[in-house]
Protein backbone atom coordinates (compact mmCIF):
# COMPACT_ATOMS: atom_id res chain seq x y z
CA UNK A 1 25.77 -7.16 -0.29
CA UNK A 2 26.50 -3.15 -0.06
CA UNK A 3 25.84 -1.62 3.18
CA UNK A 4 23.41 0.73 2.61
CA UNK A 5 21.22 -2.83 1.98
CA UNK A 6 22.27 -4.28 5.15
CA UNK A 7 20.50 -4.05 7.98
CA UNK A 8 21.94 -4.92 11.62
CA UNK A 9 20.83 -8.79 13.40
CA UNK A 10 17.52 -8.46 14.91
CA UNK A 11 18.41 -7.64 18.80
CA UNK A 12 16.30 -7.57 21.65
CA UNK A 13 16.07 -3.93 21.44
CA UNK A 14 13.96 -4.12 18.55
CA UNK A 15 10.40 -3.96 18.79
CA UNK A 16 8.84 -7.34 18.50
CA UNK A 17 6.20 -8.31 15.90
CA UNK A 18 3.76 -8.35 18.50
CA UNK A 19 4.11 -4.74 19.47
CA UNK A 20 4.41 -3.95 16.37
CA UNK A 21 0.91 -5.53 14.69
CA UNK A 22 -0.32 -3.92 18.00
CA UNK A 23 0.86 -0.20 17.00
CA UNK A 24 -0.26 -0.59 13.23
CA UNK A 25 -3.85 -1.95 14.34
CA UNK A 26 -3.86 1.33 16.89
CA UNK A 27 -5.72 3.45 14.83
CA UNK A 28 -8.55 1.09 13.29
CA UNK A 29 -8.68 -0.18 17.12
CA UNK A 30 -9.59 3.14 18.22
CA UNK A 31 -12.07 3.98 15.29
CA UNK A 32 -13.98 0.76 15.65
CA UNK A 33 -14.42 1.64 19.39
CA UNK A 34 -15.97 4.92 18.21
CA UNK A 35 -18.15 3.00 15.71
CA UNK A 36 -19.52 1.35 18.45
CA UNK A 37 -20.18 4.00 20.75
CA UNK A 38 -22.18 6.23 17.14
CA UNK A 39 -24.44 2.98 17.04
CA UNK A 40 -27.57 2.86 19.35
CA UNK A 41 -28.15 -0.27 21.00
CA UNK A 42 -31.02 -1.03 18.26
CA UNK A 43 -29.63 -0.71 15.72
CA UNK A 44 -28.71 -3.41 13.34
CA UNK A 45 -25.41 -3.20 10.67
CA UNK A 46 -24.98 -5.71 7.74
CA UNK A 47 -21.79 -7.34 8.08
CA UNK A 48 -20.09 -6.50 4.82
CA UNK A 49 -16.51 -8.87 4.21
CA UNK A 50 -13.76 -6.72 2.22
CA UNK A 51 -10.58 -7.80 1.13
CA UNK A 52 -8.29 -5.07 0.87
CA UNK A 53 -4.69 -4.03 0.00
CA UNK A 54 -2.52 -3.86 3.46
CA UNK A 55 -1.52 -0.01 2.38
CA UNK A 56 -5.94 1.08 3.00
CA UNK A 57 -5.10 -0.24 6.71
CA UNK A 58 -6.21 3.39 8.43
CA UNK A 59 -8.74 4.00 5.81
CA UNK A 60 -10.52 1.66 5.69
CA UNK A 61 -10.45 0.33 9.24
CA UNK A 62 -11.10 4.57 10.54
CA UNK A 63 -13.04 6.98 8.21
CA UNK A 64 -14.66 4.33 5.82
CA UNK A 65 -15.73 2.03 8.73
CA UNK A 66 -17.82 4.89 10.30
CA UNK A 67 -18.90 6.46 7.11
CA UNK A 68 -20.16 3.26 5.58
CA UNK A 69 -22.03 2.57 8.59
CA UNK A 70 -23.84 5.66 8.93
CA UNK A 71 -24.76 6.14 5.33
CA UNK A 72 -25.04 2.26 4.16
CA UNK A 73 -25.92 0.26 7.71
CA UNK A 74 -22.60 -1.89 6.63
CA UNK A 75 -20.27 -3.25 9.30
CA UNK A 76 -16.63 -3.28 7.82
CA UNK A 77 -15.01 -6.38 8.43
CA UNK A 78 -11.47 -6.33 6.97
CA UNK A 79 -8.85 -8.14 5.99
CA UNK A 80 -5.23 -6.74 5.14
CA UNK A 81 -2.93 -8.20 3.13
CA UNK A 82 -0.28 -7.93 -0.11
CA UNK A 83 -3.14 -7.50 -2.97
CA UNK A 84 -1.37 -10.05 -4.86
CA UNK A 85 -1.52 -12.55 -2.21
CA UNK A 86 -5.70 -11.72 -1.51
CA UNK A 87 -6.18 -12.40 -5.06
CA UNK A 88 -4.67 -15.76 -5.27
CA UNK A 89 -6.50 -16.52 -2.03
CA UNK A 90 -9.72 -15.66 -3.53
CA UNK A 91 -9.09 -17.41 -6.54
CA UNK A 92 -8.40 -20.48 -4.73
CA UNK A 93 -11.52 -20.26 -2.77
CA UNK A 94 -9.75 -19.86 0.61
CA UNK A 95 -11.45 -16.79 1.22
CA UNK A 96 -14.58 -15.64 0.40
CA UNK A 97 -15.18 -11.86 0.59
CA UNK A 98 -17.68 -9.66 -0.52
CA UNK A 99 -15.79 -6.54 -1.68
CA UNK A 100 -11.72 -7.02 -3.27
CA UNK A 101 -9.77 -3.79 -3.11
CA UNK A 102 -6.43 -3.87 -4.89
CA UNK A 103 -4.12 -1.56 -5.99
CA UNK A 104 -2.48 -1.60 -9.62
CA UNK A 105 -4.32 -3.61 -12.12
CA UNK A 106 -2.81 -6.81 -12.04
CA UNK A 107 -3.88 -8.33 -9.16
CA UNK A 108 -7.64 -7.47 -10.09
CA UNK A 109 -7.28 -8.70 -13.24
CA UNK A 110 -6.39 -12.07 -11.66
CA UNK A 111 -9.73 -12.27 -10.21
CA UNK A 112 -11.42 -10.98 -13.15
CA UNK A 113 -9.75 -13.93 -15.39
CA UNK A 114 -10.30 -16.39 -12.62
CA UNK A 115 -14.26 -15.31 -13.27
CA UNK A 116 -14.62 -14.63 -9.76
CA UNK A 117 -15.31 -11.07 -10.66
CA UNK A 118 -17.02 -9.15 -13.52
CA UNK A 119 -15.61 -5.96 -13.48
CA UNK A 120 -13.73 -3.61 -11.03
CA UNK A 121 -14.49 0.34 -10.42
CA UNK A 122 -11.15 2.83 -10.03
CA UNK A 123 -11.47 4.80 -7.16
CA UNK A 124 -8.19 6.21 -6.31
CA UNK A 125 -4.76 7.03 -6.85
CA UNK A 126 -1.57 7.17 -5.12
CA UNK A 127 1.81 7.91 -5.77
CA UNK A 128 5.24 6.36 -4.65
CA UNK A 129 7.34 7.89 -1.52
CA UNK A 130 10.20 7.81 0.45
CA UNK A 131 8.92 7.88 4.47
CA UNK A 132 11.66 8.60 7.01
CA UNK A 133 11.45 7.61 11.03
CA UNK A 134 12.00 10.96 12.83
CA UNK A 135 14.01 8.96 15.42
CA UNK A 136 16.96 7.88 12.98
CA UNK A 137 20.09 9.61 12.82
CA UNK A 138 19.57 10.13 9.12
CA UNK A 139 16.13 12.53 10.31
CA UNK A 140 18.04 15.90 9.31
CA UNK A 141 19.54 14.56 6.15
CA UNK A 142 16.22 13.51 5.42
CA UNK A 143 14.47 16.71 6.12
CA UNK A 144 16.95 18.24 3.89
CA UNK A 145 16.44 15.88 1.25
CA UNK A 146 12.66 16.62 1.36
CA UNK A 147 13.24 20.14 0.76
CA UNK A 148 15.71 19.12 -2.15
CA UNK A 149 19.04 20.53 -0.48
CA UNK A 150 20.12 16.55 -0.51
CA UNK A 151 20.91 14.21 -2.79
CA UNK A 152 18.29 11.35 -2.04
CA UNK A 153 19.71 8.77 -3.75
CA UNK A 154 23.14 9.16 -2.38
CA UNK A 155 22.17 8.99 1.71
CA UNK A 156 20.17 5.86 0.59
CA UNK A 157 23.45 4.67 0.00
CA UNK A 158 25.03 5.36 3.22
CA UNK A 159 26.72 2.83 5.75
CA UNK A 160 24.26 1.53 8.19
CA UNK A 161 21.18 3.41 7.11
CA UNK A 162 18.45 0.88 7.67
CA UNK A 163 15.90 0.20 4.71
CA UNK A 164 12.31 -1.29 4.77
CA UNK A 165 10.50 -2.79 2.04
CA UNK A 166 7.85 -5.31 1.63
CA UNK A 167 7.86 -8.67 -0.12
CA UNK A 168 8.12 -8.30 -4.20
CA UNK A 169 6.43 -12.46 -4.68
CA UNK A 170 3.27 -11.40 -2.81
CA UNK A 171 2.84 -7.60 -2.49
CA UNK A 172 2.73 -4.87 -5.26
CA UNK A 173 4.55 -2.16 -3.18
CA UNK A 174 7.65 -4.57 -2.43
CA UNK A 175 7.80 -4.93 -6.45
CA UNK A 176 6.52 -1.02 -7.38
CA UNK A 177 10.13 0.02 -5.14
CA UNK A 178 12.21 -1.84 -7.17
CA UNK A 179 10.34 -0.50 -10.42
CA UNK A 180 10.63 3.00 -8.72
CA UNK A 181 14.15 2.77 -8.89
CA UNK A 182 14.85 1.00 -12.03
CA UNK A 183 12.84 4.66 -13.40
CA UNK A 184 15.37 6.38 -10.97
CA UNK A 185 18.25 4.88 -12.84
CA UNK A 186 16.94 5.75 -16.07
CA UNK A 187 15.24 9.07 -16.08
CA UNK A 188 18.49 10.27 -13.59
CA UNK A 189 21.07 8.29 -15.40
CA UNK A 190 21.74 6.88 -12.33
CA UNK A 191 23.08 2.78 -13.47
CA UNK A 192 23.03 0.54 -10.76
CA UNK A 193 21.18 2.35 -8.56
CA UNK A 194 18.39 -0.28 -7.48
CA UNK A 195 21.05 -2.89 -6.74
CA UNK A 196 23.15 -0.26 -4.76
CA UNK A 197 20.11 0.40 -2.49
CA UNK A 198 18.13 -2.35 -2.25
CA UNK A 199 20.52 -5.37 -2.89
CA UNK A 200 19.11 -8.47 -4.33
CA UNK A 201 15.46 -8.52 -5.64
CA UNK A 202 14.94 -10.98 -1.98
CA UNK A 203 16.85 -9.23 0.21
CA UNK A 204 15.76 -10.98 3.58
CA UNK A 205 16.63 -7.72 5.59
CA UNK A 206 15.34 -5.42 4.30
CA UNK A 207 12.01 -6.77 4.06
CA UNK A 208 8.86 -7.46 6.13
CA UNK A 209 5.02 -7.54 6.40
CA UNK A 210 3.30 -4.24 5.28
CA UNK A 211 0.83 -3.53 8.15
CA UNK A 212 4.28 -3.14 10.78
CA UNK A 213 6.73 -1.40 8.07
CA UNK A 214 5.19 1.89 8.99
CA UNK A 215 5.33 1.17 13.04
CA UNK A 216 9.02 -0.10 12.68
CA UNK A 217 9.92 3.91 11.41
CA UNK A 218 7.88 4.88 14.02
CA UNK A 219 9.78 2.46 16.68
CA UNK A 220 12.70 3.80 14.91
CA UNK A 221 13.76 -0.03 14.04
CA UNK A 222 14.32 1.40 10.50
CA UNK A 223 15.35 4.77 8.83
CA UNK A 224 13.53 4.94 5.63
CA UNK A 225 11.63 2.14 3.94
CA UNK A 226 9.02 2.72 0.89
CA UNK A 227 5.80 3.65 0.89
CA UNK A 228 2.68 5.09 -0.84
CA UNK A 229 2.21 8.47 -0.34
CA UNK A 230 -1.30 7.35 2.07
CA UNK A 231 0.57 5.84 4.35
CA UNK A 232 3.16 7.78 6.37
CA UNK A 233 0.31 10.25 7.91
CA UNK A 234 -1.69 8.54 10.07
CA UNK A 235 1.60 7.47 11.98
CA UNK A 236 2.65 11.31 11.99
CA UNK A 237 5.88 10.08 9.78
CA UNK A 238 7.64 12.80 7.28
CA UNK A 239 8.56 11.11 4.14
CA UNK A 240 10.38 12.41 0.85
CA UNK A 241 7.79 13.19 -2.42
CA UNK A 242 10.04 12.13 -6.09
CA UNK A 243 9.34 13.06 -9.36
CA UNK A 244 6.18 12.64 -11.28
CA UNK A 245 8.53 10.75 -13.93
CA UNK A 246 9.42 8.14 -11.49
CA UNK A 247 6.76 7.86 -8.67
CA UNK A 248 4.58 5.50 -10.17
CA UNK A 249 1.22 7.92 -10.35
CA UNK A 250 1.05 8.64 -14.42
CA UNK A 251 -1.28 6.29 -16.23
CA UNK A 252 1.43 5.69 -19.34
CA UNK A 253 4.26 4.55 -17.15
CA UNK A 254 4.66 1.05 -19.05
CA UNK A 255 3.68 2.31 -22.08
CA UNK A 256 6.91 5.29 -21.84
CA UNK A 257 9.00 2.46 -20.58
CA UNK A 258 8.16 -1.23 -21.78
CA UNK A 259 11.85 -2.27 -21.59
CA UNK A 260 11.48 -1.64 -17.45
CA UNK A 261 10.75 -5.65 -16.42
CA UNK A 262 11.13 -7.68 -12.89
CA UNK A 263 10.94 -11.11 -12.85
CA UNK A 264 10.28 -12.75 -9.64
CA UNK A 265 9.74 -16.41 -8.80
CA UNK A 266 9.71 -16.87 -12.02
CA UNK A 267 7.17 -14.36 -13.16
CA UNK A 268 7.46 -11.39 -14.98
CA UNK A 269 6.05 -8.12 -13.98
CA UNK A 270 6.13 -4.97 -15.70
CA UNK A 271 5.44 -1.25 -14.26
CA UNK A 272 1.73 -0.32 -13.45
CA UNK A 273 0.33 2.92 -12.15
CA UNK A 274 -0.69 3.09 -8.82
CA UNK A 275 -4.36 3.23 -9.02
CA UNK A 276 -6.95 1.76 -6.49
CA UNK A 277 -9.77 -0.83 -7.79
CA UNK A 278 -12.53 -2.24 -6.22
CA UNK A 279 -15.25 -5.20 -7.18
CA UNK A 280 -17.81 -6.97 -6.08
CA UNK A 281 -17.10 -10.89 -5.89
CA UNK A 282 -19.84 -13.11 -8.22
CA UNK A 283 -20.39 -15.57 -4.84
CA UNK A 284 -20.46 -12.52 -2.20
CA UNK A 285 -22.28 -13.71 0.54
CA UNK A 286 -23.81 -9.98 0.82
CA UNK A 287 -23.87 -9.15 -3.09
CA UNK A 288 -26.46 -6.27 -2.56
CA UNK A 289 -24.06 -4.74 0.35
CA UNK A 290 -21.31 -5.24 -1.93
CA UNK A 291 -22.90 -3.92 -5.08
CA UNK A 292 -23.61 -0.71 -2.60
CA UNK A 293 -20.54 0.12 -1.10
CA UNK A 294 -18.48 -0.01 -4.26
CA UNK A 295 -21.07 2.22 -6.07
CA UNK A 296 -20.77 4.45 -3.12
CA UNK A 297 -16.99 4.42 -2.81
CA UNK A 298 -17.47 5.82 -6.20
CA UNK A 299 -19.62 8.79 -5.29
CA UNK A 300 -19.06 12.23 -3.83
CA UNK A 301 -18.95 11.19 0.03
CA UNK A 302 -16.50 8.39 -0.18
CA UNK A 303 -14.34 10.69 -2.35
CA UNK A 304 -14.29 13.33 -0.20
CA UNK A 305 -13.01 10.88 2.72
CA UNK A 306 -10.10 10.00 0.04
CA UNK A 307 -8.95 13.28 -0.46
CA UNK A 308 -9.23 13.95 3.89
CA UNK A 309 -6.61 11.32 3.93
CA UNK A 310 -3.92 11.95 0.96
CA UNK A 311 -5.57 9.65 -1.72
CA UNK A 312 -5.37 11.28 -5.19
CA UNK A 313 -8.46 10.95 -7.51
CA UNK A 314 -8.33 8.30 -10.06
CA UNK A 315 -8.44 10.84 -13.35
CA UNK A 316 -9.18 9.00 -16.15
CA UNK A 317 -8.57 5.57 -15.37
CA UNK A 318 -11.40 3.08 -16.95
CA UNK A 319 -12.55 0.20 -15.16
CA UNK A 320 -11.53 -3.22 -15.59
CA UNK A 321 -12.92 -6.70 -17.17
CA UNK A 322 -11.21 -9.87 -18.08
């Protein structure tokens, strides 16, 4: 395996899982406490269940908690995970939410064939980044690279830089990396490049649940690790932008490039743009709280909360059916 896809044996320096789940839930912790203290003692919230792609952690556990209280009397409860790995859970009836939130198309479109869905709404857009912990010794090389005065792809590539991802079987972002730098290698005629970086398609060290990849750069556990452009604020973590040709945010990206293919556990995936969708389940316990919140997530206030924190709009992207 090259280096620069190594990382170092777990010590006991390094921050724990524990301590980690704990710093990622930090900021939902400390919104839902402010929820509770905006509620009056009367007053009486729906409980809404949402299933939602681990990368909306702040959102929707912060500014769409509080806003979809006040304006819809909803109570957020959420659940986090790899939006491939919600979907297969909801179509094997081990969960039942009210409201699915995935990003890319596929893993809606898995709940739409299942039936257990009739159509999902776009409501945002993202783009893929590089984030970078502050704390690593790579943090000027990085700056530099931000401002393009280094060659990215080349420090990724260094001895002993340390490299997060998540997992490519269960969560989009762990496979939209890889496809991120299979567009690297073409568009830069840069061969080899993912394998150079990354290693093998499982690469046991470099990768690891999505709600602590963040808190590990902040820990300073890793250097760099992937991301969606969302994510690196709300920990107060710089990160790299790339170009629009390879970051995953234009709506033709498998069309311009059907040879680009990753087959994992046996399944095939293809390239898909990084959009956000959202639908209400057929056997929501709270249908009319669910048929409210994703019309609303639609609408002018929920928008304006995306934009607040780094979301993109979703342009033209249609909605989805089976």
């Amino acid at each position: 395996m090259p280096s620069s896809a190594a990382l170092p044996a777990r010590s006991s320096a390094a921050v724990n899982r524990r301590q980690l789940l704990a710093r990622a839930a930090t900021f939902g912790a400390g919104m839902a406490l402010g929820l509770r203290s905006l509620s009056a003692p009367g007053d009486s919230l729906s409980p809404l269940d949402v299933a939602y792609a681990g990368s909306m952690g702040s959102l929707m556990e912060g500014p769409l908690k509080i806003a979809a209280a006040q304006a819809l009397k909803l109570d957020l409860h959420g659940r986090a995970q790899g939006s491939n790995a919600l979907a297969q859970l909801i179509v094997g009836g081990s969960i039942r939410p009210d409201v699915f939130i995935s990003i890319t198309p596929s893993p809606m479109l898995t709940v739409l064939r299942a039936a257990k869905a009739e159509v999902a709404a776009p409501i945002a857009r993202t783009e893929m980044v590089i984030a970078y912990s502050p704390k690593s010794r790579f943090a000027s090389r990085f700056d530099a690279a931000a401002k393009g005065k280094e060659d990215l792809w080349g420090m990724l590539q260094s001895p002993g830089l340390r490299f997060g991802r998540t997992d490519p079987a269960t969560d989009p972002q762990g496979r939209n990396i890889i496809f991120m730098q299979m567009l690297a290698e073409k568009v830069l005629s840069r061969p080899g490049l993912a394998t150079r970086i990354l290693g093998p398609t499982i690469n046991p060290q470099q990768i690891f649940t999505e709600p602590t990849l963040m808190a590990r750069l902040q820990s300073g556990e890793l250097d760099a690790a992937s991301a969606y452009k969302i994510q690196p604020g709300p920990f107060n973590l710089p990160y790299v932008t790339l170009q629009p040709e390879i970051n995953l945010s234009g709506e033709r990206v498998h069309a311009d490039h059907p040879e680009i293919s990753l087959t994992v556990n046996g399944k095939t995936y293809q390239p898909e743009p990084l959009i956000f969708y959202a639908a209400v389940l057929k056997d929501a316990p709270n249908k009319n709280g669910a048929a409210a919140f994703v019309e609303w997530l639609t609408g002018a206030e929920a928008q304006a909360i995306f934009r607040r924190c780094n979301y993109d709009p979703p342009g033209s992207a249609s909605g989805l059916r089976a």
